[in-house]
PDB file of N, CA and C in Angstrom:
ATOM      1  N   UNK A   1     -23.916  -5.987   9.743  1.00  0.00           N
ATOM      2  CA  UNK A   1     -22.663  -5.817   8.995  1.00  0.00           C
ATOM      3  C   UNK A   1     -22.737  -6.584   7.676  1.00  0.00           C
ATOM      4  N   UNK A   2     -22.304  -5.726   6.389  1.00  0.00           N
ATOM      5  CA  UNK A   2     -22.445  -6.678   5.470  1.00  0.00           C
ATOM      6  C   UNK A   2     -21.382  -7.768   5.029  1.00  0.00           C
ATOM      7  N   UNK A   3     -21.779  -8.847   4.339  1.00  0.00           N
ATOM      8  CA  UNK A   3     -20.782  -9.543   4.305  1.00  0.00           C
ATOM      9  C   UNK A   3     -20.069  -9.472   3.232  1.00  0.00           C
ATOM     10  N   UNK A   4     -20.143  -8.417   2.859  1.00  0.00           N
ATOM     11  CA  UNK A   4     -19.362  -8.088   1.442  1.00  0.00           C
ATOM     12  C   UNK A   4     -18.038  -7.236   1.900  1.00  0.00           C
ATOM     13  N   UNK A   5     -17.640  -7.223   3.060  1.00  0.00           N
ATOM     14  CA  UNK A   5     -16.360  -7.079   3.127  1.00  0.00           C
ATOM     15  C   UNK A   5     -14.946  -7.569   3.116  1.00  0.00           C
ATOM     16  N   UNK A   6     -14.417  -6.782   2.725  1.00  0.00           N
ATOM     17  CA  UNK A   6     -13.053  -7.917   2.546  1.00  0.00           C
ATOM     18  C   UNK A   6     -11.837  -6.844   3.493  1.00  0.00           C
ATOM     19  N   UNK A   7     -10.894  -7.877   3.605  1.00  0.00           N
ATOM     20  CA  UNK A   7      -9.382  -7.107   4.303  1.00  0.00           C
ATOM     21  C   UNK A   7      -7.982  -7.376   3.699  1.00  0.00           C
ATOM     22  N   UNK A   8      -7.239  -6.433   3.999  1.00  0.00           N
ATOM     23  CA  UNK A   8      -6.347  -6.218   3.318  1.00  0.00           C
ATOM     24  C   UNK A   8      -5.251  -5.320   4.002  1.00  0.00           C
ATOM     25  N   UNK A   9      -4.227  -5.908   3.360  1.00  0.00           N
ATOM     26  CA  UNK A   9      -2.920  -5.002   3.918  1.00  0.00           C
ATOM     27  C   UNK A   9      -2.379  -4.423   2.657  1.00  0.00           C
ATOM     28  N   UNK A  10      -1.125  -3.345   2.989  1.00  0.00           N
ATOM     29  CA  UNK A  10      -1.074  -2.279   1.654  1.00  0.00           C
ATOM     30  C   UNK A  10      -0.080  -1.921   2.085  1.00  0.00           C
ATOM     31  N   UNK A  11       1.367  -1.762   1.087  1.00  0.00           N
ATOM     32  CA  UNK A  11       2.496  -1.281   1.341  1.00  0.00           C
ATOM     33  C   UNK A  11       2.121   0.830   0.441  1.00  0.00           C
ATOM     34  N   UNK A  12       2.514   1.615   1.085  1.00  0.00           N
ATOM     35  CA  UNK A  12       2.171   2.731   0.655  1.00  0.00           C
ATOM     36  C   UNK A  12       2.896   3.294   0.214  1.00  0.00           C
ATOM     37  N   UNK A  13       3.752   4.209  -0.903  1.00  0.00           N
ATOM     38  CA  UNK A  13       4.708   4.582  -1.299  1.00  0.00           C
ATOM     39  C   UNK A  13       4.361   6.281  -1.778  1.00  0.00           C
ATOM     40  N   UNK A  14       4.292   7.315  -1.179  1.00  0.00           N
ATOM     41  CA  UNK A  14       4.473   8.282  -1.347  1.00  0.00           C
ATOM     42  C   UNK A  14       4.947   9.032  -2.473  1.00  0.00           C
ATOM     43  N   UNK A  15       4.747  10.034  -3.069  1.00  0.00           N
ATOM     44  CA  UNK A  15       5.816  10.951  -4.007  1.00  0.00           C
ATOM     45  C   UNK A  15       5.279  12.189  -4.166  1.00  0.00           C
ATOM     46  N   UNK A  16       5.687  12.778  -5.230  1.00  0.00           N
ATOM     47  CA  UNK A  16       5.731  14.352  -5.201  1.00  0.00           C
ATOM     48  C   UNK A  16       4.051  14.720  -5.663  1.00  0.00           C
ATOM     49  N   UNK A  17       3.564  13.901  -6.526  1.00  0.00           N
ATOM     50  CA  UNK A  17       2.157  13.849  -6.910  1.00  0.00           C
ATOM     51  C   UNK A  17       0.825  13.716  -5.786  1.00  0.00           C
ATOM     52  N   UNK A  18       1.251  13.058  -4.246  1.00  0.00           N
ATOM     53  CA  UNK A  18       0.583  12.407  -3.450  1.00  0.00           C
ATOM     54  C   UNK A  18      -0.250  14.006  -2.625  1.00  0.00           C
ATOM     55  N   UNK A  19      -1.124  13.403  -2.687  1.00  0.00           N
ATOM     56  CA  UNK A  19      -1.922  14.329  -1.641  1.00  0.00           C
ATOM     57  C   UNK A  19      -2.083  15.262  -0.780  1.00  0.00           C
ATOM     58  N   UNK A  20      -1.127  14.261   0.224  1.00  0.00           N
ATOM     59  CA  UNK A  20      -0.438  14.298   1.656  1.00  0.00           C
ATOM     60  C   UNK A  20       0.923  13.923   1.262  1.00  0.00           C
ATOM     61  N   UNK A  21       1.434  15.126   1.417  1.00  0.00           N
ATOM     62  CA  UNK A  21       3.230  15.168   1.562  1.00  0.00           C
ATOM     63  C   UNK A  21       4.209  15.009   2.073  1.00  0.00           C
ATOM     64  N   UNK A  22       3.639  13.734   3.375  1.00  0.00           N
ATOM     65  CA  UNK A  22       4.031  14.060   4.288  1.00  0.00           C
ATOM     66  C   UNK A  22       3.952  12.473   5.185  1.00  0.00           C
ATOM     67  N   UNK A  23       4.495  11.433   6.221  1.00  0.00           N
ATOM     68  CA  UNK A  23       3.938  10.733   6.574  1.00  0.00           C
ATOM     69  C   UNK A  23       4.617  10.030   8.230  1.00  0.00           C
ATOM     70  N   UNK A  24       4.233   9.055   8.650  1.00  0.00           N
ATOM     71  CA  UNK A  24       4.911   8.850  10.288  1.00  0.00           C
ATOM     72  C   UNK A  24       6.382   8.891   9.923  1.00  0.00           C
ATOM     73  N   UNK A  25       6.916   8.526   8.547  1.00  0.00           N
ATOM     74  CA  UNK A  25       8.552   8.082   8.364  1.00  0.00           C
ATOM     75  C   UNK A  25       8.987   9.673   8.178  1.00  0.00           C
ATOM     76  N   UNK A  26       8.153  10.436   7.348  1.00  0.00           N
ATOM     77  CA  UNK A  26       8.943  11.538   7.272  1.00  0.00           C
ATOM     78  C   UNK A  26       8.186  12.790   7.113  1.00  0.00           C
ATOM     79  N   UNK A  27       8.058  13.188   8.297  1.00  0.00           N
ATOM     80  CA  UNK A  27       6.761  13.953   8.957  1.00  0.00           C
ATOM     81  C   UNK A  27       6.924  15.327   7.901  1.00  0.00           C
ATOM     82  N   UNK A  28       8.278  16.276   7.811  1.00  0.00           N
ATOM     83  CA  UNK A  28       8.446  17.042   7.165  1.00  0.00           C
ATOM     84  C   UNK A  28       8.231  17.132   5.737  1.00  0.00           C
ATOM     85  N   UNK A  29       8.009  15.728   5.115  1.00  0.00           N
ATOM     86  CA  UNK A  29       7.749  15.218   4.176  1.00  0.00           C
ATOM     87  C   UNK A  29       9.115  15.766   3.302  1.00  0.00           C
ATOM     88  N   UNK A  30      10.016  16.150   3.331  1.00  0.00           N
ATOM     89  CA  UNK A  30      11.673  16.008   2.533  1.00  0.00           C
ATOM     90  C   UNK A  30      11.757  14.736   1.526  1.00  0.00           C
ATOM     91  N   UNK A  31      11.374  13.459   2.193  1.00  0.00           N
ATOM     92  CA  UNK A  31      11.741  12.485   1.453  1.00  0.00           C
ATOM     93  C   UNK A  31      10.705  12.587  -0.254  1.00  0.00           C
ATOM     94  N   UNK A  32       9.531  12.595   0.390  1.00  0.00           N
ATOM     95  CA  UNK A  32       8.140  12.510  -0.565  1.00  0.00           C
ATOM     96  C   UNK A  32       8.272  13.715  -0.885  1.00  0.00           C
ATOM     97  N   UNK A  33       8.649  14.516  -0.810  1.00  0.00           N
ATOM     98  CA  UNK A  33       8.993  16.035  -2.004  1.00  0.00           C
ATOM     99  C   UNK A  33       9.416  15.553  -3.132  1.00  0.00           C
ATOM    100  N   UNK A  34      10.940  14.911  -2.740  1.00  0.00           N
ATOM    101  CA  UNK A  34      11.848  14.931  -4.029  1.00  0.00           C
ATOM    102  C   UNK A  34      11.745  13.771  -4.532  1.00  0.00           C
ATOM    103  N   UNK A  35      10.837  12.579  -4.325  1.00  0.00           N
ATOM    104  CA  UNK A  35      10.445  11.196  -4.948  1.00  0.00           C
ATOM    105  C   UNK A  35       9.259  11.293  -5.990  1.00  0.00           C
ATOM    106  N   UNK A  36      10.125  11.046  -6.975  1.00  0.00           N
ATOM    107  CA  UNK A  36       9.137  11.203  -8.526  1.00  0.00           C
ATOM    108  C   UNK A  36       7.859  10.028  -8.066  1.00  0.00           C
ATOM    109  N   UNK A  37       7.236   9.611  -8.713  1.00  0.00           N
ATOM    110  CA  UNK A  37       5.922   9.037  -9.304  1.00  0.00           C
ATOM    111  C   UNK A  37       7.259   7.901  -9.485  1.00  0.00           C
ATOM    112  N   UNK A  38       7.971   7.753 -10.950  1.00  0.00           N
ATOM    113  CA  UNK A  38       8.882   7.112 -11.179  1.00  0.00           C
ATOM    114  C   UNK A  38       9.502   5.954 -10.181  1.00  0.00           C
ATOM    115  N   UNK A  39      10.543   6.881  -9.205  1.00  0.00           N
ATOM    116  CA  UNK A  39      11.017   6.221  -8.482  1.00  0.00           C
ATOM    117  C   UNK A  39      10.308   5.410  -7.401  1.00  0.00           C
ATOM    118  N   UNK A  40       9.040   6.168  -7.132  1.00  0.00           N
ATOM    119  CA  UNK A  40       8.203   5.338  -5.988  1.00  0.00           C
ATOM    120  C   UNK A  40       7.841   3.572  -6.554  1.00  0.00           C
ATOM    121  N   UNK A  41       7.460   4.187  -7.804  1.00  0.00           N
ATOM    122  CA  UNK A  41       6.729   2.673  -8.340  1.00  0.00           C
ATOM    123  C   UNK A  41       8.030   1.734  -8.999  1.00  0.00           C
ATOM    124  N   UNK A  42       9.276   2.477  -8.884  1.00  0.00           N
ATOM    125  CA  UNK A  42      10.715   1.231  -8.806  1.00  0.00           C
ATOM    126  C   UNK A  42      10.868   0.545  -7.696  1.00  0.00           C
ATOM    127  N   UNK A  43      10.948   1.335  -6.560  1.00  0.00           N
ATOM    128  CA  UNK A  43      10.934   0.966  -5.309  1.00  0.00           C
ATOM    129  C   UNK A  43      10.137   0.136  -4.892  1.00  0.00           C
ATOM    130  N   UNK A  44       8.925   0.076  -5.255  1.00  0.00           N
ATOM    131  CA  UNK A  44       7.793  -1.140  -5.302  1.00  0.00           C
ATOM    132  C   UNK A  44       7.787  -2.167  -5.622  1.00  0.00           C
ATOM    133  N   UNK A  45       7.883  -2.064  -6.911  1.00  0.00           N
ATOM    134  CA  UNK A  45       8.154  -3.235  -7.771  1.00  0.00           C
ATOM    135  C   UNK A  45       9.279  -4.114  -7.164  1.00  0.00           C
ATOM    136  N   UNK A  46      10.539  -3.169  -6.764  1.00  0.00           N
ATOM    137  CA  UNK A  46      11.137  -4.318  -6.431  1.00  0.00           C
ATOM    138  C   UNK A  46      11.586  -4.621  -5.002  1.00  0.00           C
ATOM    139  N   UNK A  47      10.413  -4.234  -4.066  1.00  0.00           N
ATOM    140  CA  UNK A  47       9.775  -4.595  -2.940  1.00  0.00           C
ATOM    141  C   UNK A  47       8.267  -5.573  -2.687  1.00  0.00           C
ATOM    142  N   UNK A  48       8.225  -5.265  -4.196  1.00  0.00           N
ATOM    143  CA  UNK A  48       7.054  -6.724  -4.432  1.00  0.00           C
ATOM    144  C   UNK A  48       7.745  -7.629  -4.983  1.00  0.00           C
ATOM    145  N   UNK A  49       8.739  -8.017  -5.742  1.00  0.00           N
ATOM    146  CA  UNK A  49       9.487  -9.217  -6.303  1.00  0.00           C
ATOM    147  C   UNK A  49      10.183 -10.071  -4.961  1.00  0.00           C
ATOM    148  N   UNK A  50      10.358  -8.763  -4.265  1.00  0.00           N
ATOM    149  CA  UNK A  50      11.238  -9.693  -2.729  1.00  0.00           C
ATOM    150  C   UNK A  50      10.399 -10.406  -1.859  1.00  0.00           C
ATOM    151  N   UNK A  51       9.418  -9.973  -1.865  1.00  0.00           N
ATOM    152  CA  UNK A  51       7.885 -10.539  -1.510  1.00  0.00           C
ATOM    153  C   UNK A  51       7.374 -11.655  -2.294  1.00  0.00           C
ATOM    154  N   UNK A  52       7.339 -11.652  -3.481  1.00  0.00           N
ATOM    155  CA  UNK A  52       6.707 -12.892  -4.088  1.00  0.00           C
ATOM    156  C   UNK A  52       8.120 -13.911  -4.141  1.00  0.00           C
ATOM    157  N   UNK A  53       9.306 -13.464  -4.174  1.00  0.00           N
ATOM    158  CA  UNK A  53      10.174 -14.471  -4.497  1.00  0.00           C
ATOM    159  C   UNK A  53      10.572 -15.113  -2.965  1.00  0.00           C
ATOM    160  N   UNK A  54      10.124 -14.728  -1.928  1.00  0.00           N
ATOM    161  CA  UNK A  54       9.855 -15.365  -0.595  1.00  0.00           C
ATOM    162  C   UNK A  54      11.041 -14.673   0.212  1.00  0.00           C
ATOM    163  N   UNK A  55      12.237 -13.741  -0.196  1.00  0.00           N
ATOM    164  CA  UNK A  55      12.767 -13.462  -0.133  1.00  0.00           C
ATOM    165  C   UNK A  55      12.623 -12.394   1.623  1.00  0.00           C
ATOM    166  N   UNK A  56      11.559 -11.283   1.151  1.00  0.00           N
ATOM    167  CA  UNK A  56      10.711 -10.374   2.621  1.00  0.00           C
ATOM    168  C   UNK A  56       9.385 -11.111   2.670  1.00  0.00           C
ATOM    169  N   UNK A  57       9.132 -10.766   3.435  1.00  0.00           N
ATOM    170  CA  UNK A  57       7.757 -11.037   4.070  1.00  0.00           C
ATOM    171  C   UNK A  57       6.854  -9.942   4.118  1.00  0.00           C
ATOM    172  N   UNK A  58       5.880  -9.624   3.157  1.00  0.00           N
ATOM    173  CA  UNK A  58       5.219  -9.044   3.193  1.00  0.00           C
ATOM    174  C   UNK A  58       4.669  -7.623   4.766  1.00  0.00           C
ATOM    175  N   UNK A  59       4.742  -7.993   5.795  1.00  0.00           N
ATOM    176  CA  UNK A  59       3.867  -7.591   7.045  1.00  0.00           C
ATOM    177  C   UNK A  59       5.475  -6.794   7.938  1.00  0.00           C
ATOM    178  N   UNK A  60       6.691  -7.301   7.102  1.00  0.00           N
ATOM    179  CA  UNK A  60       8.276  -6.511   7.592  1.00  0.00           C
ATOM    180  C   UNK A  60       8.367  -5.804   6.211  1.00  0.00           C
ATOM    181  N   UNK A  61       8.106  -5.704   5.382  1.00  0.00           N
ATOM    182  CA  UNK A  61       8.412  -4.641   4.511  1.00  0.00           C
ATOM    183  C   UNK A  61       7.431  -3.342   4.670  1.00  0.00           C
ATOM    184  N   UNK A  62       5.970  -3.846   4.908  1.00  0.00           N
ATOM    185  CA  UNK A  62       5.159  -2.911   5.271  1.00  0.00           C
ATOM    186  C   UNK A  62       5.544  -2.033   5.999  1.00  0.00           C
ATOM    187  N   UNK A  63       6.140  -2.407   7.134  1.00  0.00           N
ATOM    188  CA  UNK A  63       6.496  -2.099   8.689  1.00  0.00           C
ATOM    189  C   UNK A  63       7.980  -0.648   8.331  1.00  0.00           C
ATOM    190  N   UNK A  64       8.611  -1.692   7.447  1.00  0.00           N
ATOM    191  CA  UNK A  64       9.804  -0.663   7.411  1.00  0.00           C
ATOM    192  C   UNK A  64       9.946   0.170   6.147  1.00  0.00           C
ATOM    193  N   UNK A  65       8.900  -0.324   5.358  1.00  0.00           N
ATOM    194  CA  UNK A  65       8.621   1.198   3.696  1.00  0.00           C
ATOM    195  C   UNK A  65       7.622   1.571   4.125  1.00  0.00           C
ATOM    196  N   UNK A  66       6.550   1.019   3.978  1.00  0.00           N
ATOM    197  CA  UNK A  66       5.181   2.063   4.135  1.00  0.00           C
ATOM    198  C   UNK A  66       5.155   3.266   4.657  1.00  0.00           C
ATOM    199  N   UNK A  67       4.495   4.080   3.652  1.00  0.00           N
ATOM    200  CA  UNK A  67       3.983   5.548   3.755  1.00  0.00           C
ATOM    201  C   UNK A  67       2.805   5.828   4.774  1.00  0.00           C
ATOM    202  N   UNK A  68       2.206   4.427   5.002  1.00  0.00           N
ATOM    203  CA  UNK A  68       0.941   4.885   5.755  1.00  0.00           C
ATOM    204  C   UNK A  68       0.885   4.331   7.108  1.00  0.00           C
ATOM    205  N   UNK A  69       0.218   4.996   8.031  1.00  0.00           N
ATOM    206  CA  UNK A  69       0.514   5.127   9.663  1.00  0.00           C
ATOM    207  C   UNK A  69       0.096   2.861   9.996  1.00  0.00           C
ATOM    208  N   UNK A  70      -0.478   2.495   8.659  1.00  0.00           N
ATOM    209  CA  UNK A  70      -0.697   0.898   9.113  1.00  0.00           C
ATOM    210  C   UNK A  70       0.100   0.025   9.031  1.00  0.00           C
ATOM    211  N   UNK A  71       1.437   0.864   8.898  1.00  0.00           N
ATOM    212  CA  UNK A  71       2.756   0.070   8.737  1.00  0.00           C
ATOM    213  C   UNK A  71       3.083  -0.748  10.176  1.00  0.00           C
ATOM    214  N   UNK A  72       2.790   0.239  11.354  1.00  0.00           N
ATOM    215  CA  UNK A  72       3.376  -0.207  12.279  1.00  0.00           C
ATOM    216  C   UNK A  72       1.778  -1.451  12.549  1.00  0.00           C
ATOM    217  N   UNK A  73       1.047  -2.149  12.179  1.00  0.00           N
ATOM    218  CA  UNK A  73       0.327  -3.250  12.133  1.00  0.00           C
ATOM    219  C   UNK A  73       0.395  -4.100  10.972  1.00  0.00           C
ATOM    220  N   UNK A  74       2.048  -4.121  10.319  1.00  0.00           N
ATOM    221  CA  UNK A  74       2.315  -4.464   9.083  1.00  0.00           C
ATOM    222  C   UNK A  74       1.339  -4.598   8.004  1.00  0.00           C
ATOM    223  N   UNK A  75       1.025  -3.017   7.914  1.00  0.00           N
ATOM    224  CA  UNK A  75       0.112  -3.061   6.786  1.00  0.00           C
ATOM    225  C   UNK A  75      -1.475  -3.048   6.709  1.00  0.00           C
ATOM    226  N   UNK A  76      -1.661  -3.904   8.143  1.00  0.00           N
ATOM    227  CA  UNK A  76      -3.052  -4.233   8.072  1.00  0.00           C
ATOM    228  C   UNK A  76      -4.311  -3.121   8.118  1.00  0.00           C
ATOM    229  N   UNK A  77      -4.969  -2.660   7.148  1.00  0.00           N
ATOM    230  CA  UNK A  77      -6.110  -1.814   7.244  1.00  0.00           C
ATOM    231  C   UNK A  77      -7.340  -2.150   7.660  1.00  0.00           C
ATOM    232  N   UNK A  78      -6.986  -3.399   8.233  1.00  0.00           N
ATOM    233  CA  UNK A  78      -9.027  -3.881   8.826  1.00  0.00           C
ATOM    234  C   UNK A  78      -9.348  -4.774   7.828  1.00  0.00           C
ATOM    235  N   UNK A  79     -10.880  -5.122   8.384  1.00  0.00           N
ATOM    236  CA  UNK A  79     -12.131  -5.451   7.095  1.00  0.00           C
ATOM    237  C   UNK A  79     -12.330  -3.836   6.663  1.00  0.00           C
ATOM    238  N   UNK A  80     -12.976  -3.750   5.225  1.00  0.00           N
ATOM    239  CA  UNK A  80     -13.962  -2.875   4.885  1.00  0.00           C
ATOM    240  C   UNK A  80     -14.431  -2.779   3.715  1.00  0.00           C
ATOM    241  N   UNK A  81     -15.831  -2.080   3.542  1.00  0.00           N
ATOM    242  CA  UNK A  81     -16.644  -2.455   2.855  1.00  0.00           C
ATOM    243  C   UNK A  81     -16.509  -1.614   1.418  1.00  0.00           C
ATOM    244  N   UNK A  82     -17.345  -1.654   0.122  1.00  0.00           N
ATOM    245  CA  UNK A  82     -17.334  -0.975  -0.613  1.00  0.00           C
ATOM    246  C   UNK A  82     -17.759   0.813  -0.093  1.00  0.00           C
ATOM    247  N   UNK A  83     -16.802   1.513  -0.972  1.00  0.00           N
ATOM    248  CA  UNK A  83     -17.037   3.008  -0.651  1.00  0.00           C
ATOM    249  C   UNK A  83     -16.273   3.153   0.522  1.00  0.00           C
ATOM    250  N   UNK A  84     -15.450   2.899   1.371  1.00  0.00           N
ATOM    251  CA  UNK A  84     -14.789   3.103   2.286  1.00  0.00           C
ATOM    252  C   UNK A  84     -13.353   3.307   1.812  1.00  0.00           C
ATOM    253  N   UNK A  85     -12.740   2.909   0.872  1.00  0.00           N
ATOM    254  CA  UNK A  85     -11.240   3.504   0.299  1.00  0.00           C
ATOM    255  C   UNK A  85     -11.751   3.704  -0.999  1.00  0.00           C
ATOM    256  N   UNK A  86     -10.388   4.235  -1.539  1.00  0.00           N
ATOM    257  CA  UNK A  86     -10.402   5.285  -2.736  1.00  0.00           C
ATOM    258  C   UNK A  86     -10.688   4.304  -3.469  1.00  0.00           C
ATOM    259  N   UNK A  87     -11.413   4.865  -4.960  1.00  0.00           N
ATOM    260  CA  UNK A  87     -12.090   3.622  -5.829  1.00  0.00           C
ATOM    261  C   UNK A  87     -10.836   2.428  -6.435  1.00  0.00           C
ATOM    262  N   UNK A  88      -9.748   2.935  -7.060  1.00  0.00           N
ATOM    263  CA  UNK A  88      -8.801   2.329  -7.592  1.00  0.00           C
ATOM    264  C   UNK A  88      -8.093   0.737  -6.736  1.00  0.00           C
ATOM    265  N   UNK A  89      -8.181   1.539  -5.462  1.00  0.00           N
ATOM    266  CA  UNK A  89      -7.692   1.016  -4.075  1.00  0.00           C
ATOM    267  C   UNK A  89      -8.871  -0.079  -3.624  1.00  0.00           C
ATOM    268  N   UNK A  90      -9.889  -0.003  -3.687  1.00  0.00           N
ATOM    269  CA  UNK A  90     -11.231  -0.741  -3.643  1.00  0.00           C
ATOM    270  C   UNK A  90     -11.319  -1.796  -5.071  1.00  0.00           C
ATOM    271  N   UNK A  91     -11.206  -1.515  -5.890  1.00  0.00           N
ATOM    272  CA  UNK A  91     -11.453  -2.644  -7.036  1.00  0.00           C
ATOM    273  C   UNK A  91     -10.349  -3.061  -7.155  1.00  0.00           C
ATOM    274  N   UNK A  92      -9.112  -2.341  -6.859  1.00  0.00           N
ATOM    275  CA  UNK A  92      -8.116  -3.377  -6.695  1.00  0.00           C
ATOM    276  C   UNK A  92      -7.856  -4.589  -5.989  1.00  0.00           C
ATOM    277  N   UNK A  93      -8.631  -4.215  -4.658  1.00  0.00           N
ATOM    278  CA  UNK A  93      -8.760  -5.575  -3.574  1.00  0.00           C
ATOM    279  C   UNK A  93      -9.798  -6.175  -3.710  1.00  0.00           C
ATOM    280  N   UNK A  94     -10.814  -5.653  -4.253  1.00  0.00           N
ATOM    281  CA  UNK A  94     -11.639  -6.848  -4.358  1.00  0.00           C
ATOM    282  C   UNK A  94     -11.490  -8.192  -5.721  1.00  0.00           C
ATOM    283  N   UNK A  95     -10.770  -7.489  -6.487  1.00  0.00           N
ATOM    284  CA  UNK A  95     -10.248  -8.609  -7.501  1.00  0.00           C
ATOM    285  C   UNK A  95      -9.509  -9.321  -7.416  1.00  0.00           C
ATOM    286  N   UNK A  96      -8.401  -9.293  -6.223  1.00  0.00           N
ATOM    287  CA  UNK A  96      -7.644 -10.115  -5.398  1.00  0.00           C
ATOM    288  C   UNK A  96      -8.306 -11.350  -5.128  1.00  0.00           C
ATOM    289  N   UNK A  97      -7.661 -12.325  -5.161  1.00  0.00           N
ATOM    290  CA  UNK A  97      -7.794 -13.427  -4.600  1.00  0.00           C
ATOM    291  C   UNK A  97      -7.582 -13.429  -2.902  1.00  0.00           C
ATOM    292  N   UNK A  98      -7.702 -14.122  -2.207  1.00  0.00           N
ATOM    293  CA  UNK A  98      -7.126 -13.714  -0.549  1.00  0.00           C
ATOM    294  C   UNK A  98      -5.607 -14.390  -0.603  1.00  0.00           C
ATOM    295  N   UNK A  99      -4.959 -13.784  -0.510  1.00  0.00           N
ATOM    296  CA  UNK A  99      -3.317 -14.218  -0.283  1.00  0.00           C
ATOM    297  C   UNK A  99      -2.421 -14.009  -1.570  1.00  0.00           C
ATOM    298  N   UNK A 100      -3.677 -13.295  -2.175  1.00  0.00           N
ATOM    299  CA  UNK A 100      -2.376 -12.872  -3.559  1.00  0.00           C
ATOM    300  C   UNK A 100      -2.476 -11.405  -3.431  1.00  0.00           C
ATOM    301  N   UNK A 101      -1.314 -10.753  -4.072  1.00  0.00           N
ATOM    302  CA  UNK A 101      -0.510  -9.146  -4.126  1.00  0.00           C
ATOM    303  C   UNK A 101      -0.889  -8.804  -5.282  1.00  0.00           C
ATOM    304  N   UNK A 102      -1.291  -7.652  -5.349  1.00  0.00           N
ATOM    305  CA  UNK A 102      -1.830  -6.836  -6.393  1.00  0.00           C
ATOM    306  C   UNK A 102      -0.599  -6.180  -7.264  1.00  0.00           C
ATOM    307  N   UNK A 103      -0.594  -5.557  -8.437  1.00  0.00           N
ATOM    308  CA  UNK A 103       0.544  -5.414  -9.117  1.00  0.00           C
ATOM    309  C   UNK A 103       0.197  -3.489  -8.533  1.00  0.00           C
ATOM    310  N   UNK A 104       0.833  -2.667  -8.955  1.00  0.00           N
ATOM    311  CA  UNK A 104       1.301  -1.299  -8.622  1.00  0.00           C
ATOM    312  C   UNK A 104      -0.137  -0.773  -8.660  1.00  0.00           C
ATOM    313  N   UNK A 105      -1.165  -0.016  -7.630  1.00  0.00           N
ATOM    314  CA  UNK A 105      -2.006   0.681  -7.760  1.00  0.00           C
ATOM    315  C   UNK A 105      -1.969   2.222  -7.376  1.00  0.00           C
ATOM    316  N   UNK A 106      -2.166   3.277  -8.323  1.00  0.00           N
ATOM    317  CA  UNK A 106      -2.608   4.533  -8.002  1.00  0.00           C
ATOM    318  C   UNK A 106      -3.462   5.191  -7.186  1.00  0.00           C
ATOM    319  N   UNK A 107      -3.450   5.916  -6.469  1.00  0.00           N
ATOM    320  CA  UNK A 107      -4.337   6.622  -5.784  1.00  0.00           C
ATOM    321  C   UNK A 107      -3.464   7.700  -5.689  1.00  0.00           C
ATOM    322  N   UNK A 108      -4.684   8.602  -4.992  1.00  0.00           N
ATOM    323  CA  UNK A 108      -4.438   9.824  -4.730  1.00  0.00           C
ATOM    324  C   UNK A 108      -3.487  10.319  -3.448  1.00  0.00           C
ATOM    325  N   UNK A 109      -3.624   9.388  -2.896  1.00  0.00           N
ATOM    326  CA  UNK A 109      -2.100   8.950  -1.833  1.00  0.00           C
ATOM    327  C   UNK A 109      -1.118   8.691  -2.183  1.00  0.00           C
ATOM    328  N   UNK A 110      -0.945   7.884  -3.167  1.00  0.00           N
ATOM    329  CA  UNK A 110       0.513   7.462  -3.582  1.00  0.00           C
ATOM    330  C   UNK A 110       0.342   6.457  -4.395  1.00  0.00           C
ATOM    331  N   UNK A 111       1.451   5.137  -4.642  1.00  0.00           N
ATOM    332  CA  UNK A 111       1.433   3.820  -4.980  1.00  0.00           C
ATOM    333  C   UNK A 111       1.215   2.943  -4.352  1.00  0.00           C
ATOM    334  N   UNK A 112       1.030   2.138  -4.735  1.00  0.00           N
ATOM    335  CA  UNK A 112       0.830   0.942  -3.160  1.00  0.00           C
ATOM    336  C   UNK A 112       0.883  -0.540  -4.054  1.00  0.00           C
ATOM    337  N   UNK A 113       1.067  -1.385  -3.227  1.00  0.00           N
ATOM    338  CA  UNK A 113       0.925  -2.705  -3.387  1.00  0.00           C
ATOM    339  C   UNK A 113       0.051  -3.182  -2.287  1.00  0.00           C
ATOM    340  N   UNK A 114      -1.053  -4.336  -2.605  1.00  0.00           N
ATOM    341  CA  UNK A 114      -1.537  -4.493  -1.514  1.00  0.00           C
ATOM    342  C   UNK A 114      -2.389  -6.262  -1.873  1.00  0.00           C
ATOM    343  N   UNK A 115      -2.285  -6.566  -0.424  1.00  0.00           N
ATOM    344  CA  UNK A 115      -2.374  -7.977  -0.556  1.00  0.00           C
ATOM    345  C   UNK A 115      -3.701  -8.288   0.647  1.00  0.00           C
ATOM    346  N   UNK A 116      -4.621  -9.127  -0.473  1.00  0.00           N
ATOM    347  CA  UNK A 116      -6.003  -9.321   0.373  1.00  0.00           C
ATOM    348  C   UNK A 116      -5.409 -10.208   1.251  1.00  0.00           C
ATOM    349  N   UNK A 117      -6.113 -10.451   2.546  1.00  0.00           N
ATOM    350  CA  UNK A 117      -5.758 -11.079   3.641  1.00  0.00           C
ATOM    351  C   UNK A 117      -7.143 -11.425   4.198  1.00  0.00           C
ATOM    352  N   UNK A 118      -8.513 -11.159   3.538  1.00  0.00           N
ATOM    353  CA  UNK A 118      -9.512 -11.263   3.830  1.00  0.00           C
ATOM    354  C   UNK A 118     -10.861 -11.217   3.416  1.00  0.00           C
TER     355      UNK A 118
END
């Protein structure tokens, strides 16, 4: 195993641009239809300020916004290595420090915020 892996958790935010239209919160995907690009990365932002201002806790916001099925492990996506997530999503965490939150990242999934843990 190499030791060039790192871990990380990731709040996921869906919208009309995303991939997958669809997710465990809202299978029909209704919500992520009519959610601009816009509004996803408002919603973030100020679901990351409540987070850095100590206000949520990172691993309960995951749990109750996240777009992606690792919500219900608040967030947590594992270790993993380079080439295993989308590139944006990958150099975003590896420039992380461990215990600091990344500012708004793109992918082809959605928005996300995401905080090395490893």
């Amino acid at each position: 195993m190499s030791s060039d892996k790192v871990r990380a958790s990731h709040i996921l935010i869906k919208h009309q641009g995303s991939r997958r239209k669809a997710s465990w919160k809202d299978p029909e995907g209704q919500v992520i239809m009519n959610t601009t690009r816009e509004s996803a990365v408002s919603q973030l932002k100020s679901l990351r300020d409540d987070i850095a201002s100590g206000k949520l806790k990172f691993d309960d916001v995951a749990a109750r916004y996240s777009d992606c099925s690792s919500a219900k492990r608040g967030g947590d996506l594992g270790p993993f290595g380079r080439g295993q997530m989308q590139k944006p999503f990958e150099e975003a965490t590896y420039a992380l420090k461990v215990g600091e939150i990344s500012d708004i990242v793109d992918t082809d999934s959605g928005v996300h915020i995401i905080m090395r843990t490893g």
